[in-house]
C-alpha atoms as a PDB file:
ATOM      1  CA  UNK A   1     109.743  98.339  93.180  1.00  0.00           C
ATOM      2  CA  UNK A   2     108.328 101.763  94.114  1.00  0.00           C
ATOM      3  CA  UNK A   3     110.637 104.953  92.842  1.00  0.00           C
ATOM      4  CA  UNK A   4     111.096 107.966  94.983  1.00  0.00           C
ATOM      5  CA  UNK A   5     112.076 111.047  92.766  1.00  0.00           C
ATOM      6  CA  UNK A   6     114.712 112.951  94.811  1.00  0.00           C
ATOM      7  CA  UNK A   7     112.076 116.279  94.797  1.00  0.00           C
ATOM      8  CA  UNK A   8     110.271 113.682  97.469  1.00  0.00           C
ATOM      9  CA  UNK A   9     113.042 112.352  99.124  1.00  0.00           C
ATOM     10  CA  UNK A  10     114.315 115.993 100.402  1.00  0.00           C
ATOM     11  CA  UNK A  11     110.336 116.724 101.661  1.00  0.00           C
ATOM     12  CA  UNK A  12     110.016 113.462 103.280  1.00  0.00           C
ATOM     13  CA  UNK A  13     113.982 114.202 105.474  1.00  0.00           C
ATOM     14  CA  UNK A  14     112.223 117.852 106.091  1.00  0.00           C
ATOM     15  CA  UNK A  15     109.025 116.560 107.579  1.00  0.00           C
ATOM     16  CA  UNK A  16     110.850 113.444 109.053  1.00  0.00           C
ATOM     17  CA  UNK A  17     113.645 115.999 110.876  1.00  0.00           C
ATOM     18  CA  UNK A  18     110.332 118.325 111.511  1.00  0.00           C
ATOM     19  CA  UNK A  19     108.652 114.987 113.891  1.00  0.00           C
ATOM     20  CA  UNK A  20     109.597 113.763 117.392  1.00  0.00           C
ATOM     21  CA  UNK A  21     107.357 110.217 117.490  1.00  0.00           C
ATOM     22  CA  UNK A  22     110.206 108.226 115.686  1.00  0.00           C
ATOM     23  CA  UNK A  23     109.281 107.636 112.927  1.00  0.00           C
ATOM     24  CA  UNK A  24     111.874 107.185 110.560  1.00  0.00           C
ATOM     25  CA  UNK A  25     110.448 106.631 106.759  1.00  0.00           C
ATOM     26  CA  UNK A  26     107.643 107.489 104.255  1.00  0.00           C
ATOM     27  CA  UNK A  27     104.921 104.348 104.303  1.00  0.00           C
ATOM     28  CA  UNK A  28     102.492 104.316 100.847  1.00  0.00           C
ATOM     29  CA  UNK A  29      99.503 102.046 100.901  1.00  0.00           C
ATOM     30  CA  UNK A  30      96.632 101.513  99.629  1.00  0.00           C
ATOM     31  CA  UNK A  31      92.930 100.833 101.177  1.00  0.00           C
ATOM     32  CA  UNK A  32      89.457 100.158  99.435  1.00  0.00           C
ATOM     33  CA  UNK A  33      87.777 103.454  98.871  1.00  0.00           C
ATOM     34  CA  UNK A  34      87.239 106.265  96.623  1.00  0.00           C
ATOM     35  CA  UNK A  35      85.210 105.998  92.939  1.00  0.00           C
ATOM     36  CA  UNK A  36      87.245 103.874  91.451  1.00  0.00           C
ATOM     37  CA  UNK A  37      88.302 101.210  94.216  1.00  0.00           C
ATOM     38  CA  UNK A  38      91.292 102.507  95.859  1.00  0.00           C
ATOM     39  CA  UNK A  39      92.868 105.295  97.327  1.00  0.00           C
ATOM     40  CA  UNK A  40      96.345 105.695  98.195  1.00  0.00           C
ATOM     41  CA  UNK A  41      98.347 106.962 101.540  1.00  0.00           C
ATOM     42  CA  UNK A  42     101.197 108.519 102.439  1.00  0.00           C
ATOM     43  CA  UNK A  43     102.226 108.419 106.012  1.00  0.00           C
ATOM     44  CA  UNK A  44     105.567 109.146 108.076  1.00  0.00           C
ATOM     45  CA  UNK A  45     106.144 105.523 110.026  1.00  0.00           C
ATOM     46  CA  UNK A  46     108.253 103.306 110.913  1.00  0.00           C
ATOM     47  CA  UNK A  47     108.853  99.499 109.642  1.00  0.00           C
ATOM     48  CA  UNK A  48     106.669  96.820 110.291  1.00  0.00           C
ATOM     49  CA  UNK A  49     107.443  92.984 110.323  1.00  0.00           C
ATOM     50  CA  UNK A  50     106.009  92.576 106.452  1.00  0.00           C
ATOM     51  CA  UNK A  51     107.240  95.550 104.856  1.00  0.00           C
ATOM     52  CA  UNK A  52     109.311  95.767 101.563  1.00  0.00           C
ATOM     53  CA  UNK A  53     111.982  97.832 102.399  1.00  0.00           C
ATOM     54  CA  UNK A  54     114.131 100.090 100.137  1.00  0.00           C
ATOM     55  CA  UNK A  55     116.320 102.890 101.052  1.00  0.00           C
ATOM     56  CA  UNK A  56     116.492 105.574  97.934  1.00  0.00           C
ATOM     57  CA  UNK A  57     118.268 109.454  98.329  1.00  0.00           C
ATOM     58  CA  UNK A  58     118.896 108.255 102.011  1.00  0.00           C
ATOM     59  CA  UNK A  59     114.907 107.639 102.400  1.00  0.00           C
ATOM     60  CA  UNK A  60     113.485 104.215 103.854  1.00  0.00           C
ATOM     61  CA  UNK A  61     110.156 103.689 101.803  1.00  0.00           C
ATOM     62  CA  UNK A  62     108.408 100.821 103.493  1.00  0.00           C
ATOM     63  CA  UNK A  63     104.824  99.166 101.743  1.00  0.00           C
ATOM     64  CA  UNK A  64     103.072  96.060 102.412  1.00  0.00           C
ATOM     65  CA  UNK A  65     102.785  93.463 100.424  1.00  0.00           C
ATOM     66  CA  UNK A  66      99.596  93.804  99.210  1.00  0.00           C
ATOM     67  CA  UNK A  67      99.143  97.548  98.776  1.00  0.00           C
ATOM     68  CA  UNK A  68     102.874  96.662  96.289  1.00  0.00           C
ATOM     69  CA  UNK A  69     100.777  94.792  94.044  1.00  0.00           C
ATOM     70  CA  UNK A  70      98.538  97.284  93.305  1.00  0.00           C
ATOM     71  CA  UNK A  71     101.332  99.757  93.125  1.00  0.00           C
ATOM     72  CA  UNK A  72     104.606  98.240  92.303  1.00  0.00           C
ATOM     73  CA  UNK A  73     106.594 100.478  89.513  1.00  0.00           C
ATOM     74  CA  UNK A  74     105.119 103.851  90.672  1.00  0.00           C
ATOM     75  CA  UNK A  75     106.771 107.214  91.075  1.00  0.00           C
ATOM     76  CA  UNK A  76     106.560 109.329  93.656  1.00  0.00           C
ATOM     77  CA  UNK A  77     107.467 112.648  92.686  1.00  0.00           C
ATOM     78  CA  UNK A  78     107.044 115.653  94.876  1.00  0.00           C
ATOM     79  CA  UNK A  79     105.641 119.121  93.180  1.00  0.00           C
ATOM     80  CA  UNK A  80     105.618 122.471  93.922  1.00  0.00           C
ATOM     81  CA  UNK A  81     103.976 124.991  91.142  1.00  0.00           C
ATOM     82  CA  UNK A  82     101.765 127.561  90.467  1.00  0.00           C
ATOM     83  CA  UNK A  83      98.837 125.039  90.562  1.00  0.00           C
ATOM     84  CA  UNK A  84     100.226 123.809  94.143  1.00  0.00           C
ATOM     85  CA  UNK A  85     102.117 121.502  96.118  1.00  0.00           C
ATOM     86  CA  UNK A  86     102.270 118.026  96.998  1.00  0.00           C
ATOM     87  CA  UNK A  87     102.984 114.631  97.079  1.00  0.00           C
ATOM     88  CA  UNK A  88     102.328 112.476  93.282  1.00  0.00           C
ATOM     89  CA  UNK A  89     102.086 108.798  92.255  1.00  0.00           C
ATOM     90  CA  UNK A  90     102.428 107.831  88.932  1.00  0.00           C
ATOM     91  CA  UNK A  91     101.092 104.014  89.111  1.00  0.00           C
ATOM     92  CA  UNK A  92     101.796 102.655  85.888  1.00  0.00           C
ATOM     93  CA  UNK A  93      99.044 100.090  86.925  1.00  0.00           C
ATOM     94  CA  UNK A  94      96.230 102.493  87.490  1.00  0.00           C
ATOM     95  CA  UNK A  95      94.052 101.482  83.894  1.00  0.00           C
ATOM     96  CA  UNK A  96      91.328 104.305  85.805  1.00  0.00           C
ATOM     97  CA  UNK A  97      91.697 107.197  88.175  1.00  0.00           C
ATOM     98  CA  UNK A  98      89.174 109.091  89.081  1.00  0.00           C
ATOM     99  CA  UNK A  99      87.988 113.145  87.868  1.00  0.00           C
ATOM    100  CA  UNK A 100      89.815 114.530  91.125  1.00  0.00           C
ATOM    101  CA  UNK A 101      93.103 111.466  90.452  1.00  0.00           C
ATOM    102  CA  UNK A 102      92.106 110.203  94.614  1.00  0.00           C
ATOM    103  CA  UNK A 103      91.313 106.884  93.640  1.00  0.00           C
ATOM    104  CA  UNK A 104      92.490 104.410  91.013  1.00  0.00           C
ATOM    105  CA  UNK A 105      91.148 100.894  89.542  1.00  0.00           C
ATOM    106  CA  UNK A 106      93.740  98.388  87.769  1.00  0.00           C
ATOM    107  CA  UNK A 107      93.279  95.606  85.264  1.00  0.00           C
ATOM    108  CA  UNK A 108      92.769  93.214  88.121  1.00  0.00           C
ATOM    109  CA  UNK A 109      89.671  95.224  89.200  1.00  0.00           C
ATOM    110  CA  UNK A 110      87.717  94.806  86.190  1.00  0.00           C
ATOM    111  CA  UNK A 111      84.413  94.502  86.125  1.00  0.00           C
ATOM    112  CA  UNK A 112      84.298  95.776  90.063  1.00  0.00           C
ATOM    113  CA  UNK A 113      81.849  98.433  90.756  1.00  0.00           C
ATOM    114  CA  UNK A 114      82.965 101.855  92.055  1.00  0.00           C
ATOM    115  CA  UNK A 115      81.137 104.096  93.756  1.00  0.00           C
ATOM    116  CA  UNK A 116      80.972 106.142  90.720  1.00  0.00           C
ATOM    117  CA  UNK A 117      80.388 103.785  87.605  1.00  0.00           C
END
């Protein structure tokens, strides 16, 4: 299961009250990319047949199945300090993240090449 801190779930409502297209929840995936091996997304969507589905501070959060088992147990947190705002993951399955933290690698990626190894 994927947390979402409260901090996020008010940002997500804001941007999802802020969007006409319909969307109606927060979608984080995963693709192949970045140093490491992948790279996570955030995008404003709407459920797809698939999805996990959980509703948390009145937020949907949708993921498919297999960007949750890269990322199942992760926080998303939303920040706002002197060093900037945003969206975080904590992925208690990232065992490597890159300098800039885009991209992660877990156990089951050992031994994989990134494009920065």
């Amino acid at each position: 299961m994927i947390t979402l801190t409260e901090q996020a779930a008010d940002r997500v409502r804001t941007l999802l009250k802020s969007q006409d297209a319909g969307e109606d929840a927060l979608r984080i995936y995963t693709k192949p990319g970045g140093c490491t091996g992948f790279t996570y997304g955030l995008a404003l969507d709407s459920e797809k047949p698939g999805d996990v589905v959980t509703v948390q501070h009145g937020v949907k959060l949708v993921v498919d199945p297999e960007s949750l088992e890269l990322i199942d147990g992760s926080e998303i947190d939303y920040v706002d300090d002197l060093t900037g705002q945003g969206f975080k993951i904590n992925n208690p399955n990232a065992t490597q993240m890159c300098g800039c933290g885009s991209s992660f690698r877990t156990a089951t990626q050992a031994g994989q090449p990134g494009s920065c190894n």
